[in-house]
Protein backbone atom coordinates (compact mmCIF):
# COMPACT_ATOMS: atom_id res chain seq x y z
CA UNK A 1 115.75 92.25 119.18
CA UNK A 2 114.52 95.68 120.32
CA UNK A 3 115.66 97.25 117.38
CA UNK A 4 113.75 94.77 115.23
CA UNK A 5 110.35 95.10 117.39
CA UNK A 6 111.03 98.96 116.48
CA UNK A 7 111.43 98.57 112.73
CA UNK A 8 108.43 96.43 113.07
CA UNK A 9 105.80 98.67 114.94
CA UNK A 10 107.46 101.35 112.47
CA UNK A 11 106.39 99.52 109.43
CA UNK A 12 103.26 98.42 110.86
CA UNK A 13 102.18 102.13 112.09
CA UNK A 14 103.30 102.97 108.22
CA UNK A 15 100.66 99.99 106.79
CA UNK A 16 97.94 101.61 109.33
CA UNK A 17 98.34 104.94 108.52
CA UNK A 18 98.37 104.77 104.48
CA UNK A 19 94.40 104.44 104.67
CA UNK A 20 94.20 106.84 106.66
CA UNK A 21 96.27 110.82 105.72
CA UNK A 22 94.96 113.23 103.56
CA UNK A 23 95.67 113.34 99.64
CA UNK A 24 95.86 116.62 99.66
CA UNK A 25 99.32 117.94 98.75
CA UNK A 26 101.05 118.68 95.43
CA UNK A 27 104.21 117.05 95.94
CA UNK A 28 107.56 117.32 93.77
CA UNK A 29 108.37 113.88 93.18
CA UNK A 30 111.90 114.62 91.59
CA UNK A 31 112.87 116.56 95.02
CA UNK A 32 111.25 113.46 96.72
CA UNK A 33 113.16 110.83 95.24
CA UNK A 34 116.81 112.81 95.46
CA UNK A 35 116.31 113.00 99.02
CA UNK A 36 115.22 109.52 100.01
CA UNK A 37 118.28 108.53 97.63
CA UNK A 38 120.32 110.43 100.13
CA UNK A 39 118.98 108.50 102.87
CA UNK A 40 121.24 105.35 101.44
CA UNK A 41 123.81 107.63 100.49
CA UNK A 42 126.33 105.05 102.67
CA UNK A 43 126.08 102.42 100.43
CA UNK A 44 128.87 101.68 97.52
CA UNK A 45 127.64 103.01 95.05
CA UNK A 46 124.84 105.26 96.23
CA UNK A 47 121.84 105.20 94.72
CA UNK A 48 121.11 107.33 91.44
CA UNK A 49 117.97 109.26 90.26
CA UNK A 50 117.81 109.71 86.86
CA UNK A 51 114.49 112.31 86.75
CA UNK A 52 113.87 116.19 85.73
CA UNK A 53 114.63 119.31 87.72
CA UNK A 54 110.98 119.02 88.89
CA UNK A 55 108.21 116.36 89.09
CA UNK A 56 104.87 117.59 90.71
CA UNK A 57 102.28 115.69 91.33
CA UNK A 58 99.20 115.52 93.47
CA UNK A 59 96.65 115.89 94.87
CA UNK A 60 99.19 113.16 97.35
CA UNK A 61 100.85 112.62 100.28
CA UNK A 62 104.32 113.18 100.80
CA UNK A 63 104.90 111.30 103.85
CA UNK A 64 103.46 108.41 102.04
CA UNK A 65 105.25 108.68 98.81
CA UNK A 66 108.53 109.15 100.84
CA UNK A 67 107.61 106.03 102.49
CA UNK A 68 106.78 104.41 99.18
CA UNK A 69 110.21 105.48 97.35
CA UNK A 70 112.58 104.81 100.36
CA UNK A 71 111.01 101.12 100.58
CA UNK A 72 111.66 100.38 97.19
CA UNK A 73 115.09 101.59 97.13
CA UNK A 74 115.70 99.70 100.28
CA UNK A 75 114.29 96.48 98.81
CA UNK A 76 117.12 97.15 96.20
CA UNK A 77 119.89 97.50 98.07
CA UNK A 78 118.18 94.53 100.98
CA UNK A 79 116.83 91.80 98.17
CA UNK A 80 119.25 93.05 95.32
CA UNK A 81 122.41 94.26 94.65
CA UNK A 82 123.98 97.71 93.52
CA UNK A 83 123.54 99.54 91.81
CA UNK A 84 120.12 101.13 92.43
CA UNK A 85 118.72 103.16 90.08
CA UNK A 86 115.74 105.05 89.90
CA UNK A 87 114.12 106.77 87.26
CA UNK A 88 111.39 109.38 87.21
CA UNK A 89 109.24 109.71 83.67
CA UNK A 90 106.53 112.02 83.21
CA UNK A 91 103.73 111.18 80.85
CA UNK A 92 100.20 112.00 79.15
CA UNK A 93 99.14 109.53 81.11
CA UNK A 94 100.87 110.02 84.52
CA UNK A 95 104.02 109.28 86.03
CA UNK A 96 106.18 106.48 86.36
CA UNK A 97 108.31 105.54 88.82
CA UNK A 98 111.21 102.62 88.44
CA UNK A 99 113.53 101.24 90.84
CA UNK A 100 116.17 99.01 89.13
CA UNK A 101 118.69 96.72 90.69
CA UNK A 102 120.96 94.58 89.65
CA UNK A 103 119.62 91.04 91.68
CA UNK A 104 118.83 88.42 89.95
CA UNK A 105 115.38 89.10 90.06
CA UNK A 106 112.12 87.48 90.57
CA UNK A 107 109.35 86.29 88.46
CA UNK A 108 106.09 88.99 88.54
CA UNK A 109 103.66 87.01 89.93
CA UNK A 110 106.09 85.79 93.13
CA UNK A 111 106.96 89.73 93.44
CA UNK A 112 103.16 90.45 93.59
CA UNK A 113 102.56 88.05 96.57
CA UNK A 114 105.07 89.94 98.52
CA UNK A 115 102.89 92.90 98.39
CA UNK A 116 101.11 91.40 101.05
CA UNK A 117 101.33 92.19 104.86
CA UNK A 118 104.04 90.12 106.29
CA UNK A 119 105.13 88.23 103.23
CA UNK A 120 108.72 87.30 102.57
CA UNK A 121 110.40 85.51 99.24
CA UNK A 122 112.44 82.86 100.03
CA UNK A 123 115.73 84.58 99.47
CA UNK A 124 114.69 87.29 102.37
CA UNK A 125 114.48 84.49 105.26
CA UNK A 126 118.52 85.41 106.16
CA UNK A 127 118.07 89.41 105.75
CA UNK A 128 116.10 91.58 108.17
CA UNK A 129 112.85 92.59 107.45
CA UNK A 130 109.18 92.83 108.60
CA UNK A 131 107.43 91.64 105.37
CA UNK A 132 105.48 95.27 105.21
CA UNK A 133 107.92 97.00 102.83
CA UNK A 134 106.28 96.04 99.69
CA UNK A 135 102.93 95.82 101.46
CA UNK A 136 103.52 99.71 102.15
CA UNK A 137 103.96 100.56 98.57
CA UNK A 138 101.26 98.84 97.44
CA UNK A 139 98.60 100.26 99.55
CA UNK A 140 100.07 103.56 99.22
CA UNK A 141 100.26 103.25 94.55
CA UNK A 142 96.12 101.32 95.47
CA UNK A 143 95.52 104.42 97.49
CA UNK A 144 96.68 107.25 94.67
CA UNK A 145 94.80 104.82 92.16
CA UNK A 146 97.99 103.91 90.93
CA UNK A 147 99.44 100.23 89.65
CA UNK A 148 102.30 98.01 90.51
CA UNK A 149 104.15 96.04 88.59
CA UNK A 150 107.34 93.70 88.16
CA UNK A 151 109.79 92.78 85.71
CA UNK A 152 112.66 90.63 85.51
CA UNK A 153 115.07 91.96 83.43
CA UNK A 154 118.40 90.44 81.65
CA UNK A 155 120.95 92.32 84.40
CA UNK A 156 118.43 92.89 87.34
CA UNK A 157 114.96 93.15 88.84
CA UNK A 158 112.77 96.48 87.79
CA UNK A 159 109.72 97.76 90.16
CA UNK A 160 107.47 100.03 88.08
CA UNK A 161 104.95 102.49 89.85
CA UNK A 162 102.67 103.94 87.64
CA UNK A 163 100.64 106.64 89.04
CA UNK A 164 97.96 108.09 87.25
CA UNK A 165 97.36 111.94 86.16
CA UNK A 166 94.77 112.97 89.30
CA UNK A 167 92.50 115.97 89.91
């Protein structure tokens, strides 16, 4: 129980805080993403990033978008099963971000509810959580003016964060 109360003032001081650091770092995205990958590096098979040498982006946060990545691989490994992929794209446009698994996946519009504070699908009752993962990413891809998306795909579930070119 203690160690759940602490995961859940964690995530909750994460929520809190995601309004409130400065965007004001250039942040390498690629670097980002291998390291929070290492993070679940005990789980068969690891995670994989599939992304350039180097990803910059800002003005962000890096706390925020390591809190961002590591939730969504997380959710993959928590909600889905292995392996976890994630990709790193760089566009005219912006960047995207995906995080693939291999659950069977949801349908968008129940993956958007989850983005609220405290909400958990049906299949997360039995699996330990605080309902603020999701919530998390989606304030911080709101914050960087950013979008958030879902799609069920024919071996998995993808998460898609699309941030936009900033200045």
């Amino acid at each position: 129980e203690v160690e759940h109360a602490d995961r859940l003032v964690g995530s909750f001081l994460d929520f809190v805080v995601a309004d409130e650091l400065a965007l004001d770092e250039v942040v390498d995205l690629a670097a980002l993403a291998r390291s929070c990958a290492a993070e679940f590096s005990r789980f068969e098979p690891p995670p994989t990033v599939v992304a350039p040498t180097r990803l910059y982006y800002g003005p962000a946060n890096g706390l925020l978008l390591q809190r961002a990545i590591a939730n969504l691989i997380d959710n993959g490994f928590k909600h889905g099963r292995a392996p976890v992929v994630v990709t790193l794209t760089n566009g005219r446009d912006g960047v995207a971000l995906e995080v693939d698994d291999q659950s069977d996946g949801m349908e968008p519009d129940a993956a958007l509810r989850l983005t609220e504070a405290f909400a958990r699908g049906d299949g997360a009752r039995s699996v330990p959580g605080t309902g603020l993962g999701l919530a998390i990413v989606g304030q911080v891809v709101s914050r960087l003016g950013g979008q958030l998306s879902f799609e069920r795909l024919d071996a998995g579930q993808r998460v898609r964060v699309t941030l936009p070119v900033r200045r």
